[in-house]
Protein backbone atom coordinates (compact mmCIF):
# COMPACT_ATOMS: atom_id res chain seq x y z
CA UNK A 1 -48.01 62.64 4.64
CA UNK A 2 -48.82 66.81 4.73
CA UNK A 3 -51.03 67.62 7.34
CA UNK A 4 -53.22 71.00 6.12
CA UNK A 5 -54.61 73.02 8.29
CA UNK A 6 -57.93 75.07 7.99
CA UNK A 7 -59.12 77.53 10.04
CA UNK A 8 -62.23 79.56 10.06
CA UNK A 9 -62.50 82.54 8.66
CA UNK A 10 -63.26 85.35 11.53
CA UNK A 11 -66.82 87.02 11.43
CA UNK A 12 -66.27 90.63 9.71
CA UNK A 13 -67.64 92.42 13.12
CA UNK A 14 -64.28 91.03 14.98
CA UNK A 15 -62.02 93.26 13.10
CA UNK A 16 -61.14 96.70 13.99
CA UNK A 17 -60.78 97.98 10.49
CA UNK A 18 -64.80 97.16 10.49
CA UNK A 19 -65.30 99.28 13.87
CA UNK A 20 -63.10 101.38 12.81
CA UNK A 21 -65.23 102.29 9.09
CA UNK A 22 -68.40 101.71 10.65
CA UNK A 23 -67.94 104.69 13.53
CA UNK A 24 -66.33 106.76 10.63
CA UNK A 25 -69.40 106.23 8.43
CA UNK A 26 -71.88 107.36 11.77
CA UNK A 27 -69.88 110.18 12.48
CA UNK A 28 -69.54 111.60 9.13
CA UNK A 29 -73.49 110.94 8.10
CA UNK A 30 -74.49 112.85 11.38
CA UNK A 31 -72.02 115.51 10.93
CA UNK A 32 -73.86 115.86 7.47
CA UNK A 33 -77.15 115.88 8.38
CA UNK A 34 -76.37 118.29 11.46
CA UNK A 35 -74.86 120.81 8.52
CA UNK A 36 -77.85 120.18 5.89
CA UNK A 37 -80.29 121.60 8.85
CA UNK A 38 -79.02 124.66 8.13
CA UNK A 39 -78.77 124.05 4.31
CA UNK A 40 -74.88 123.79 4.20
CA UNK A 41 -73.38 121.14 2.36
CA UNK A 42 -69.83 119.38 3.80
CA UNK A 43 -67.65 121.00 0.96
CA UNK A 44 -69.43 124.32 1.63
CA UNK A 45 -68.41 124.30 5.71
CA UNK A 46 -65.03 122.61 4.12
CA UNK A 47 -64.52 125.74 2.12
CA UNK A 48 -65.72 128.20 4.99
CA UNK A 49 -63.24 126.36 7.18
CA UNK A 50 -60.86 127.52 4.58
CA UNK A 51 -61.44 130.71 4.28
CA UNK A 52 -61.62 131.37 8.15
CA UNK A 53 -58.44 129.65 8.73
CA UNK A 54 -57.04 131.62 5.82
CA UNK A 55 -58.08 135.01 7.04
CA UNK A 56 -56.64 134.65 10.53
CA UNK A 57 -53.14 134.27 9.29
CA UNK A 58 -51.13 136.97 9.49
CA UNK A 59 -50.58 139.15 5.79
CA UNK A 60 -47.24 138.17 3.96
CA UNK A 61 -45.52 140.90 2.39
């Protein structure tokens, strides 16, 4: 005779990955709002980012 065994499957909140997506999600969605108060969209201060990071490097000859 096989004895199975069955467990319960863990509530989604107990898993990190969860916490982990859910404090992603916050951060990002304020981060977005916080930019569109000043009418900038994420791929606009992405591109700005860019561009600063770009133009602080020294010129290659």
């Amino acid at each position: 005779m096989h004895k199975t065994y069955t467990s319960k499957a863990s509530e989604l909140e107990s898993h990190l990955g969860f916490w982990l997506r859910f404090v992603s999600n916050q951060v990002s969605s304020r981060f977005e709002n916080l930019l569109a108060e000043h009418d900038i969209s994420v791929t606009e201060w992405v591109a700005m980012r860019s561009y600063m990071a770009a133009s602080k490097q020294p010129m290659q000859n």
